[in-house]
Protein backbone atom coordinates (compact mmCIF):
# COMPACT_ATOMS: atom_id res chain seq x y z
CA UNK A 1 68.68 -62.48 156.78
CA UNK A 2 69.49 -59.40 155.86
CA UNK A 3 73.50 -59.70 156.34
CA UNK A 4 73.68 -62.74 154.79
CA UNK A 5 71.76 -61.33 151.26
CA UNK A 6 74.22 -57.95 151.75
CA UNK A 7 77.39 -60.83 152.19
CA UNK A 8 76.18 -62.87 149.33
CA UNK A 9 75.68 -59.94 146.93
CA UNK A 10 78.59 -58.06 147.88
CA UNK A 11 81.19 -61.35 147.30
CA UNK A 12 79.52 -61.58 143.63
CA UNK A 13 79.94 -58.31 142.95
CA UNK A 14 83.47 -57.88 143.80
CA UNK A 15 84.25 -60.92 142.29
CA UNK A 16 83.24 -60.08 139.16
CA UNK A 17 84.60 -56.42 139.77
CA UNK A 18 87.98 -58.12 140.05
CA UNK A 19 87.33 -60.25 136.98
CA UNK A 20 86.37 -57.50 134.79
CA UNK A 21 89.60 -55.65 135.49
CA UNK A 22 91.13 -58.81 133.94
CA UNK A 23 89.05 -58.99 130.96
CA UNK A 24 85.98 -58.83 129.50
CA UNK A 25 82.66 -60.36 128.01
CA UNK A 26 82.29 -58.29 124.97
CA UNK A 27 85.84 -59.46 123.03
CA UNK A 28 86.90 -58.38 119.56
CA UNK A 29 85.85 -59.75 117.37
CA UNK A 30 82.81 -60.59 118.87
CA UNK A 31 81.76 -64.13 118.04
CA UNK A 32 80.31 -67.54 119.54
CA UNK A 33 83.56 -68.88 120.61
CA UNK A 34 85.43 -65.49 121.67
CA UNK A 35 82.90 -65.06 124.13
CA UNK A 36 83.12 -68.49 124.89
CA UNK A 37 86.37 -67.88 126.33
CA UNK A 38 85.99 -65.40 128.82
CA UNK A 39 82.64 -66.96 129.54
CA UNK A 40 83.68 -70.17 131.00
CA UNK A 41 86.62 -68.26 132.73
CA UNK A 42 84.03 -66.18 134.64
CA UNK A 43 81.69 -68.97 135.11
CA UNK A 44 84.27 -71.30 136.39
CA UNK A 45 86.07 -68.31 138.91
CA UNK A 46 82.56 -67.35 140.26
CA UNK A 47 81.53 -70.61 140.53
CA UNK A 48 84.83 -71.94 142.35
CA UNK A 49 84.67 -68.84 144.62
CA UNK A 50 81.21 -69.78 145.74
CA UNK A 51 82.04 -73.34 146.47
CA UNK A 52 85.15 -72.43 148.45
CA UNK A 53 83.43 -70.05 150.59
CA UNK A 54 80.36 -72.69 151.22
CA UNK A 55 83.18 -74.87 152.06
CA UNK A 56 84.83 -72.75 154.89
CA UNK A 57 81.28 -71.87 156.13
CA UNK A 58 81.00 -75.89 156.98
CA UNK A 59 84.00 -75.80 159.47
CA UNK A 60 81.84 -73.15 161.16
CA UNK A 61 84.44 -70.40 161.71
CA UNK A 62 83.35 -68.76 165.05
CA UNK A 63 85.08 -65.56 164.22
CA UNK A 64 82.08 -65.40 161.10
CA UNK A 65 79.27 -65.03 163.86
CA UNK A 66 78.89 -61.65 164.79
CA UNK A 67 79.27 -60.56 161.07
CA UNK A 68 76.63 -62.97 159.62
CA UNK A 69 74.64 -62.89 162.63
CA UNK A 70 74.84 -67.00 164.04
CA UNK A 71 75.55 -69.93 162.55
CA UNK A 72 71.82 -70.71 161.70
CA UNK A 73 72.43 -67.85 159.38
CA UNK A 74 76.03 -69.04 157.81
CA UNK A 75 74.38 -72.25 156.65
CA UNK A 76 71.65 -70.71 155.06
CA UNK A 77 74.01 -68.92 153.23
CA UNK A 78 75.91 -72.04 152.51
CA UNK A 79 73.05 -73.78 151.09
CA UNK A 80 72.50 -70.45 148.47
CA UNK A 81 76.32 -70.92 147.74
CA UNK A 82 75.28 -74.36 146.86
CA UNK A 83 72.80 -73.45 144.84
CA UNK A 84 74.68 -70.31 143.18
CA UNK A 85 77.99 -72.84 142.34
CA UNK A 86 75.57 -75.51 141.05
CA UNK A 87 73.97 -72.82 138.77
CA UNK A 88 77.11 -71.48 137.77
CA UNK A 89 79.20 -74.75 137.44
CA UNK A 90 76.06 -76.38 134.66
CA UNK A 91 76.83 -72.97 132.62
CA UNK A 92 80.43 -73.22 132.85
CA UNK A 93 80.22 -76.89 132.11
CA UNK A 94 77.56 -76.52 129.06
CA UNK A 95 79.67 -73.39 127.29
CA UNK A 96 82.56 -75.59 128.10
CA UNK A 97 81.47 -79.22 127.12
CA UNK A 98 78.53 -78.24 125.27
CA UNK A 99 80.38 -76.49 122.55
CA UNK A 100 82.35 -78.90 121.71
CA UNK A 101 78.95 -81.32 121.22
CA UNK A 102 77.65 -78.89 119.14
CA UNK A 103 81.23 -78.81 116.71
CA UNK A 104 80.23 -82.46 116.57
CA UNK A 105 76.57 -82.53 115.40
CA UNK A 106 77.43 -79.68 112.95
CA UNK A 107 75.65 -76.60 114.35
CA UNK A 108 78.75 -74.66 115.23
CA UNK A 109 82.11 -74.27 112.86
CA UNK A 110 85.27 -75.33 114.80
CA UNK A 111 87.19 -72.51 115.06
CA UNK A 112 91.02 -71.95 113.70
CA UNK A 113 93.57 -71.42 116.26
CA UNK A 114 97.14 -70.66 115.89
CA UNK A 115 99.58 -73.36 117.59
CA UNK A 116 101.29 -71.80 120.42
CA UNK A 117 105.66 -73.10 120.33
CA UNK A 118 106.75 -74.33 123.29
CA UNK A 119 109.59 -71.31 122.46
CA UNK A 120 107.12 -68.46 122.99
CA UNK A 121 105.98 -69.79 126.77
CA UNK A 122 107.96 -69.91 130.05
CA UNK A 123 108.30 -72.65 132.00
CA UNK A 124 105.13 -72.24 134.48
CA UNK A 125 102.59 -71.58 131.38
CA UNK A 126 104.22 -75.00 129.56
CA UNK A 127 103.56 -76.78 132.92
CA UNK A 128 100.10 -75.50 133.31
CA UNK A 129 99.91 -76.43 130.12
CA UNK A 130 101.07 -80.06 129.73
CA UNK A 131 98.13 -80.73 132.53
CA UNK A 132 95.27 -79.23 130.54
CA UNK A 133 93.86 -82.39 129.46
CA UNK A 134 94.09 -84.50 132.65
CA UNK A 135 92.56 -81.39 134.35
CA UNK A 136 89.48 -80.87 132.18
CA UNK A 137 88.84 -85.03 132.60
CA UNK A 138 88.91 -84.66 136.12
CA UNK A 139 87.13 -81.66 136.37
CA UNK A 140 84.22 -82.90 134.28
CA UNK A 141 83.82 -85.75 136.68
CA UNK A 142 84.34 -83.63 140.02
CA UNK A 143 81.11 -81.69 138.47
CA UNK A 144 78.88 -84.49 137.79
CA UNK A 145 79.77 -85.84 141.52
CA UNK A 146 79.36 -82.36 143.07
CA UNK A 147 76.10 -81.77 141.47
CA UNK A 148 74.87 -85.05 142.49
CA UNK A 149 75.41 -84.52 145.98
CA UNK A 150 74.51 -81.30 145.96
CA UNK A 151 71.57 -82.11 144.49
CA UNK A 152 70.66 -84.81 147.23
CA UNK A 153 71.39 -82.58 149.56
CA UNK A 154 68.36 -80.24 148.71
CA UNK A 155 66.29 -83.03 148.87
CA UNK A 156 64.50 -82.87 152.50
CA UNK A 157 63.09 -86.30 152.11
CA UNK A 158 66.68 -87.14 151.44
CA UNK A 159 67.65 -89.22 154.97
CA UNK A 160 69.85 -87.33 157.14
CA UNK A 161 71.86 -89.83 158.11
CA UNK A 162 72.87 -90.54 154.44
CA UNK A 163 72.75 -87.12 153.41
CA UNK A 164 75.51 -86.11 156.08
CA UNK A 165 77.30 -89.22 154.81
CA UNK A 166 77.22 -88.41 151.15
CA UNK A 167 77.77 -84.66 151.79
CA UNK A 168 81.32 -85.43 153.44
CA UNK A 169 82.79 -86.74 150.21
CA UNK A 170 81.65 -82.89 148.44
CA UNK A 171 85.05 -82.03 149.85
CA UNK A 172 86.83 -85.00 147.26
CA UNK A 173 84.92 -83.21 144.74
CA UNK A 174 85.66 -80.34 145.76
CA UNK A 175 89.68 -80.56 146.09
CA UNK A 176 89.28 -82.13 142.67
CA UNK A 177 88.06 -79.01 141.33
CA UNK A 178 90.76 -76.82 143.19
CA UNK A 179 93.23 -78.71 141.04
CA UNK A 180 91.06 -77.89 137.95
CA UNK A 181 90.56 -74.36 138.67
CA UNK A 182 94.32 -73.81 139.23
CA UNK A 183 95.34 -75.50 135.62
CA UNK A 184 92.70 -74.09 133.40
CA UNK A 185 92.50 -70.51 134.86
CA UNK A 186 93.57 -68.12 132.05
CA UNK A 187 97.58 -67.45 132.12
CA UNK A 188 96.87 -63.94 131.82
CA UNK A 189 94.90 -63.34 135.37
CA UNK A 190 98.23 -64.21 137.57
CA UNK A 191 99.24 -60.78 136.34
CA UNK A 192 95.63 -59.57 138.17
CA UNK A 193 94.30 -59.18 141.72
CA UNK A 194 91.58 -61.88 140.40
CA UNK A 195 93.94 -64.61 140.55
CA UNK A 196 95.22 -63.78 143.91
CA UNK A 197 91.95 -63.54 145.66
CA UNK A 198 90.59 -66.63 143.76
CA UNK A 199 93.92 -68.85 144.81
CA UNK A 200 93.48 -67.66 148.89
CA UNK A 201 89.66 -68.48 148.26
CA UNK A 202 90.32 -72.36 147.09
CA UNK A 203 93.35 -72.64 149.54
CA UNK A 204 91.58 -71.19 152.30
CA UNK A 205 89.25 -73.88 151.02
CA UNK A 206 91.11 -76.91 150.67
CA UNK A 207 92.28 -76.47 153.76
CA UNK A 208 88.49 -76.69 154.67
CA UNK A 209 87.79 -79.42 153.29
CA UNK A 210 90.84 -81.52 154.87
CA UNK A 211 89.41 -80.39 158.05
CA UNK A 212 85.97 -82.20 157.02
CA UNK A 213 87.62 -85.30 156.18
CA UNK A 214 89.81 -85.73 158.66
CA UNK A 215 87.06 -84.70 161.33
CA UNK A 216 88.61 -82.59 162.60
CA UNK A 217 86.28 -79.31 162.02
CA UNK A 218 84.84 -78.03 165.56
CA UNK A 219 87.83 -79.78 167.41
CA UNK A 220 88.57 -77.08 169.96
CA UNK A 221 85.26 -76.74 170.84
CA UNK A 222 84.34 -80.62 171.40
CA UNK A 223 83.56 -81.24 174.98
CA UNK A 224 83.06 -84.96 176.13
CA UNK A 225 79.83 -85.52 179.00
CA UNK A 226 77.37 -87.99 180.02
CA UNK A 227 73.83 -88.55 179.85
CA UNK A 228 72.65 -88.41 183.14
CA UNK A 229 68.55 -88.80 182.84
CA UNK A 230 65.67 -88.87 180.45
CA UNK A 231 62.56 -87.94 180.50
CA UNK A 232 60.25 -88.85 177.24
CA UNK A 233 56.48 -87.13 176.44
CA UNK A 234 54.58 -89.12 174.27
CA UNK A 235 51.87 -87.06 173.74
CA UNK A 236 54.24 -84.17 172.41
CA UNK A 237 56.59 -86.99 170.58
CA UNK A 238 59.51 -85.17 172.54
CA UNK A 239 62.72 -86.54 174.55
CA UNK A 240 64.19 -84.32 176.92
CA UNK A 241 67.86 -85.30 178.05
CA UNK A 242 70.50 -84.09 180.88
CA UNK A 243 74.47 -83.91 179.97
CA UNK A 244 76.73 -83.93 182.37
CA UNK A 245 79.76 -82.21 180.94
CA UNK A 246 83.23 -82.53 181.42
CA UNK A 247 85.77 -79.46 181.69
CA UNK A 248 85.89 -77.26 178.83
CA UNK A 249 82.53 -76.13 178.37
CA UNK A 250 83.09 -72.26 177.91
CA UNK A 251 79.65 -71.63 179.18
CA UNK A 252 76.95 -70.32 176.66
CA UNK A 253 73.90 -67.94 176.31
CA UNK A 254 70.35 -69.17 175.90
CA UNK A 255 69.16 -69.32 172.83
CA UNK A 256 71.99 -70.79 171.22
CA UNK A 257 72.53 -74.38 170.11
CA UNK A 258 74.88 -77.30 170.07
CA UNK A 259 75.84 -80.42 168.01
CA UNK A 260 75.45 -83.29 169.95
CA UNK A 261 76.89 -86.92 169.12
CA UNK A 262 76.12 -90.21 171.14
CA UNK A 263 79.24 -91.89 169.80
CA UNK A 264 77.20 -94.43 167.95
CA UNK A 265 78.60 -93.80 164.32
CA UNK A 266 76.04 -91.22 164.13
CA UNK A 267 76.60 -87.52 162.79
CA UNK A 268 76.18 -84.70 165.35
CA UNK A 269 72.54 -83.25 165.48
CA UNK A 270 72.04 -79.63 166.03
CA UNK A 271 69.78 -79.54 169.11
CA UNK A 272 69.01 -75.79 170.83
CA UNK A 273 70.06 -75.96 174.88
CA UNK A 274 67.22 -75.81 176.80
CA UNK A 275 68.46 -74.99 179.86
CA UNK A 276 70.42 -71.77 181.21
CA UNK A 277 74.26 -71.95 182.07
CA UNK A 278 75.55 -72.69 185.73
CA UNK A 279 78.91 -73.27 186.07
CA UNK A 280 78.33 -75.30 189.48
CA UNK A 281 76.80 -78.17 187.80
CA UNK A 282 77.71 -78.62 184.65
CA UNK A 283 75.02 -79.81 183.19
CA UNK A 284 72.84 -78.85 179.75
CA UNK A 285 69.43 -80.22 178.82
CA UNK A 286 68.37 -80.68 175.29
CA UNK A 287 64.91 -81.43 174.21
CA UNK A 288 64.63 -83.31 171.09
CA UNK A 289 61.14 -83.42 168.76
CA UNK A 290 60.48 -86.59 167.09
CA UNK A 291 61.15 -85.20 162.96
CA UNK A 292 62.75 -87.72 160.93
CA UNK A 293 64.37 -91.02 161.03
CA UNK A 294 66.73 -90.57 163.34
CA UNK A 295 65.38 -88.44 166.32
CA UNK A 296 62.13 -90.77 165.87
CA UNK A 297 64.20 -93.39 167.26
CA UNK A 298 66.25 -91.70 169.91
CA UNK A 299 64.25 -92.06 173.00
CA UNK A 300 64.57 -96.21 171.74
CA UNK A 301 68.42 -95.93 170.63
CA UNK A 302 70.22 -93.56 174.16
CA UNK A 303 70.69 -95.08 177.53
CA UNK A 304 71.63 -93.22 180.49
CA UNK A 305 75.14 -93.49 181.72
CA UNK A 306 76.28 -92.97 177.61
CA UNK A 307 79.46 -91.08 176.53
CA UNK A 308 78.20 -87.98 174.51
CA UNK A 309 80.51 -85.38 172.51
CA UNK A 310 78.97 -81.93 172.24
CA UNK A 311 80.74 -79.04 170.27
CA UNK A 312 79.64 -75.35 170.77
CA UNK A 313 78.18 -73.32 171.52
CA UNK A 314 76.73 -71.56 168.65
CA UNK A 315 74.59 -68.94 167.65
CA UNK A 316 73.37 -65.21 168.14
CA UNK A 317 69.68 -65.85 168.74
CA UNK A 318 70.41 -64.00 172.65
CA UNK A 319 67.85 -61.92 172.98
CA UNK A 320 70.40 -59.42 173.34
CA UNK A 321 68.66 -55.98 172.58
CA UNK A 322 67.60 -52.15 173.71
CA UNK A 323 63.86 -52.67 173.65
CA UNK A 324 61.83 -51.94 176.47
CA UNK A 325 59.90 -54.90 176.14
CA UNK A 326 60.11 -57.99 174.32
CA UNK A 327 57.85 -60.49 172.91
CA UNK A 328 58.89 -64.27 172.43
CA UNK A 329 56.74 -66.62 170.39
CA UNK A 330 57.81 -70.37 170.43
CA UNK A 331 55.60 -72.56 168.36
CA UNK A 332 56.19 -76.41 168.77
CA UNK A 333 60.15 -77.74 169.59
CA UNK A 334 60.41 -73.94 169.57
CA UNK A 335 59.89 -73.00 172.37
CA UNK A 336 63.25 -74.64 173.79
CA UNK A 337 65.14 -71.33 173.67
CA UNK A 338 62.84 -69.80 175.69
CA UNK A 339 62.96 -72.04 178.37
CA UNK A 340 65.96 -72.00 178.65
CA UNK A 341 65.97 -67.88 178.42
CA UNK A 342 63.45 -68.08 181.60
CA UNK A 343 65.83 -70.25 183.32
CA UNK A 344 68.45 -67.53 183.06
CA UNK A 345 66.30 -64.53 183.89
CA UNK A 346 65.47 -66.05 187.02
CA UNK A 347 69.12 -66.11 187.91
CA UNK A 348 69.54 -62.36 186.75
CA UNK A 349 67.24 -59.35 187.76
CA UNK A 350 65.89 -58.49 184.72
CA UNK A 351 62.29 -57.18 185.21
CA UNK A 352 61.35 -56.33 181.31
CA UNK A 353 58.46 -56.85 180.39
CA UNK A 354 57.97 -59.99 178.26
CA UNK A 355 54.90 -61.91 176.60
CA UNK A 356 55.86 -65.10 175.79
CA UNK A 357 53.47 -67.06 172.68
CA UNK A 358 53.31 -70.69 173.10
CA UNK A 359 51.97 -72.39 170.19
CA UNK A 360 51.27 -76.26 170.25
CA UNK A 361 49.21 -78.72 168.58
CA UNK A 362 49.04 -81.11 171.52
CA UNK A 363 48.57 -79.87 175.58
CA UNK A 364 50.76 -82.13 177.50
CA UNK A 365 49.83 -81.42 181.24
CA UNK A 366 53.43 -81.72 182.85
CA UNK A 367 55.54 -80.25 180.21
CA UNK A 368 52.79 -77.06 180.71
CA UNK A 369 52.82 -76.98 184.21
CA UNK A 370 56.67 -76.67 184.28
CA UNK A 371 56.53 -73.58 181.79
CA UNK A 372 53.81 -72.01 183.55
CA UNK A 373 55.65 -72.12 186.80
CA UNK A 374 58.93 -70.59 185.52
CA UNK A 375 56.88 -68.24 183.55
CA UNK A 376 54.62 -66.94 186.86
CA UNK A 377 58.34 -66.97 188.54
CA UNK A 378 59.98 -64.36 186.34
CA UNK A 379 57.34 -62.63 185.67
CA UNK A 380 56.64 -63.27 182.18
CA UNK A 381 53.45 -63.17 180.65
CA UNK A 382 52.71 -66.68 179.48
CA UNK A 383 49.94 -67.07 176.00
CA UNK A 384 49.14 -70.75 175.63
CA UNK A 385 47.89 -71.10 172.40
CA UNK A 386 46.41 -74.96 171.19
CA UNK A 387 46.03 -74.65 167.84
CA UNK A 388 43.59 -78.39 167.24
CA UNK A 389 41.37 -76.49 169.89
CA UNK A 390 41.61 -72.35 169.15
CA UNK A 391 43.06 -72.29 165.58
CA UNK A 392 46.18 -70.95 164.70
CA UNK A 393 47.91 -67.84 166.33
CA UNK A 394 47.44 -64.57 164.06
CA UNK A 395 49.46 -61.53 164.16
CA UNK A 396 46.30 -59.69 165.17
CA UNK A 397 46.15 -61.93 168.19
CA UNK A 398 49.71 -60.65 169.30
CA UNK A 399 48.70 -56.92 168.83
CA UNK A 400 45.63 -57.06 170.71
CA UNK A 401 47.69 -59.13 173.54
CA UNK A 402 50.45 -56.36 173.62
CA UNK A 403 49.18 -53.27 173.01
CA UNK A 404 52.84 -51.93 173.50
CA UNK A 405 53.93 -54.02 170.45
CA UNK A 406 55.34 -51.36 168.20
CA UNK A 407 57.83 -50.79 171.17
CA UNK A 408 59.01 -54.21 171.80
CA UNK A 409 61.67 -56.69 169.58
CA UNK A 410 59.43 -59.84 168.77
CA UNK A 411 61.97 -63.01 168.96
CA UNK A 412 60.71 -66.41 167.16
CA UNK A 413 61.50 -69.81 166.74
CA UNK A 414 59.89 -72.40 164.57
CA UNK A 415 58.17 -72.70 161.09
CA UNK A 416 59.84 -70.90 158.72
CA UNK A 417 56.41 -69.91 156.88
CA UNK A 418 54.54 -69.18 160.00
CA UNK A 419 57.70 -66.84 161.10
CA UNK A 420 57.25 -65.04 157.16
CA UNK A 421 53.86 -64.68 157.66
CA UNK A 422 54.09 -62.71 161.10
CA UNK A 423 57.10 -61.11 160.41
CA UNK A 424 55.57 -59.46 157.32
CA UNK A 425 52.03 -58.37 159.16
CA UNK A 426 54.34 -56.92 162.04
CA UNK A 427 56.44 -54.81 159.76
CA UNK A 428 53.38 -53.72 157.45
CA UNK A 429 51.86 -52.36 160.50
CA UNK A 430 54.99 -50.69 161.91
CA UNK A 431 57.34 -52.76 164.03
CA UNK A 432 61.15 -52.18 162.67
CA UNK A 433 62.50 -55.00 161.06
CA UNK A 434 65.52 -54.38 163.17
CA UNK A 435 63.20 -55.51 165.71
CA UNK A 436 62.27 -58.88 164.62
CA UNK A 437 65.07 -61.64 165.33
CA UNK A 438 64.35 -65.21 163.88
CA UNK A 439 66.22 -68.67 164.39
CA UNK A 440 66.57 -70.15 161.08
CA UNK A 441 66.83 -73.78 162.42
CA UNK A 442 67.40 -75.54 159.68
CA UNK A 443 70.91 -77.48 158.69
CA UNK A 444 69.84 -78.01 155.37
């Protein structure tokens, strides 16, 4: 979390760094529409630059990993760019479209302005010009789409399928506003380094948004397989799969994830791979937790012998650290990186120590059995905690358990508030924040 706050605060502030070398909010003389100006300039620049770097975070640029610290983390930070160019495009639109409302009920004067002669322009500032007008209509429409969808889009009850629909078309919206932002940006700031940056931003993002179009985002890393067997657990609503892959799989680490399609019309679903990398078969296994509409149906909808697609893999959640001892805690679906994390330590020779917190509502005898065998086989500490029979786990529970805790990176996956709530005990009682490593599994 913590890169992603430093990225987003650090691309505002240089942003408007750049703009303020280009001009400034306090003009002479200061009134209501000289500050209107400059205003909707900044507004619309800041606003644009946040929607074109949402929109190359959805073609999920590998090389962006390591420095924002997985993908999980990337879209989080494209839903706050969301958010920030939704804020940002209402003020740009209300000082912009507002004002002249307010001309028109008689609470603001019209201002006098000075005709400009075609004489005193060159030729690029009369063509900007002559598209002024078609570019504020269309740009007034590209908003009210945008912040529509984008709207929708924060909407959890909000159907995935048709939210992954809907959200496609941002990028017509979106390339819309590119043409907008182009016409109507001051004259002035092609003379600035504010203009430069801002034109590679919405290039760098139209070309982004072509990619999502065309379908063509994650092509490289698409791999076709087949779905070799199910197995489905009532009891814990969950569907566990097998994938037989085709070449091109690079291989992957546990704890990361994939986007898996069935070929069915369907968007790809993120699903974490729950099973450890070996070249000699092939073969990944995904288990899938009944959540919405569309995994509810799943274990109904897939037959074996299916086509699949899966692109990856993605992700930094590796448990990749200098502790001397780590603690895991999986509660629910999340404890599918950590089987497939004991999968690959019994293929290595790692002996660290490692307590690994299961929490579920529901004890399904099978699926427990399995993870208590490859837990007694690596050597990991297994905590089975039932939460409709003991209560929920408590950050006291996991000190008492591991009395070595202050010494050991604590890795979870699943509820975002449960995660807040342990990750904020830990630290208050001395664990490095360094030291704790969440999956922020959620695509929207």
């Amino acid at each position: 979390m913590k890169n992603i706050k430093l990225a987003l605060l650090a691309f505002c502030i240089i942003l408007t760094g750049l703009w303020l070398l280009a001009d400034s909010f306090f003009p002479e003389p200061f009134t209501y529409f000289a500050f209107r100006t400059p205003f909707v300039q900044y507004t619309g620049i800041l606003g644009m630059g946040m929607m074109s770097l949402a929109m190359i975070l959805a073609v999920r640029p590998l090389w962006l990993e390591p420095w924002l610290n997985g993908l999980d983390k990337m879209y989080r930070l494209h839903k706050w760019l969301g958010i920030g160019g939704l804020v940002l495009s209402v003020l740009h639109w209300w000082w912009g479209q507002g004002s002249k409302w307010m001309v028109g009920w008689g609470w603001l004067d019209k201002p006098d302005r000075k005709p400009l002669s075609g004489d005193t322009l060159d030729w690029l500032a009369q063509l900007l010009r002559s598209q002024r007008g078609l570019a504020e209509t269309l740009g007034e429409w590209a908003f009210y789409v945008s912040a529509l969808l984008i709207i929708l889009a924060l909407i959890k009850s909000f159907p995935y399928h048709w939210f992954k629909f809907t959200h496609k078309y941002l990028a017509i919206a979106y390339l819309i506003l590119v043409y907008h932002s182009i016409i109507l940006m001051q004259y002035d700031y092609w003379n600035q380094p504010i203009a430069w940056i801002s034109l590679a931003l919405i290039l760098y993002g139209a070309v982004a948004a072509i990619l999502i179009l065309t379908g063509r985002m994650g092509i490289k890393r698409k791999v076709s397989g087949t779905l070799r067997s199910m197995e489905y657990y009532p009891a814990l609503a969950t569907l566990e799969g097998n994938i037989q892959l085709n070449d091109g799989w690079p291989g992957h680490h546990p704890g990361q994830f994939a986007f898996v399609s069935d070929h069915t019309g369907e968007a790809a679903h993120p699903y974490t791979i729950a099973s450890a990398w070996d070249p000699d078969t092939s073969c990944l296994r995904f288990a899938v937790k009944e959540l919405g509409d569309w995994t509810g149906q799943l274990h109904k909808r897939l037959n074996i012998g299916m086509d699949v697609t899966i692109e990856g893999p993605y992700g930094c959640f590796d448990f990749n650290d200098s502790c001397p001892r780590q603690i895991w805690v999986g509660a629910g679906i999340g404890i599918t990186p950590f089987i497939a994390k004991l999968e690959a330590r019994a293929q290595s020779q790692d002996v660290r120590p490692v307590d690994l917190f299961h929490v579920t509502a529901v004890y399904d005898e099978k699926a427990m059995s399995r993870l208590k065998a490859i837990a007694d086989a690596t050597g990991v500490r297994l905590h089975i905690r039932v939460t409709t029979e003991q209560g929920r786990l408590t950050p006291e529970q996991i000190r008492a358990a591991v009395p070595e805790w202050q010494h050991a990176s604590l890795w979870f996956c699943g509820p975002s508030a449960f995660s807040q709530k342990l990750r904020d005990d830990l630290i208050r009682h001395g664990l490095q924040p360094e030291h704790y490593h969440q999956e922020l599994f959620e695509m929207r």
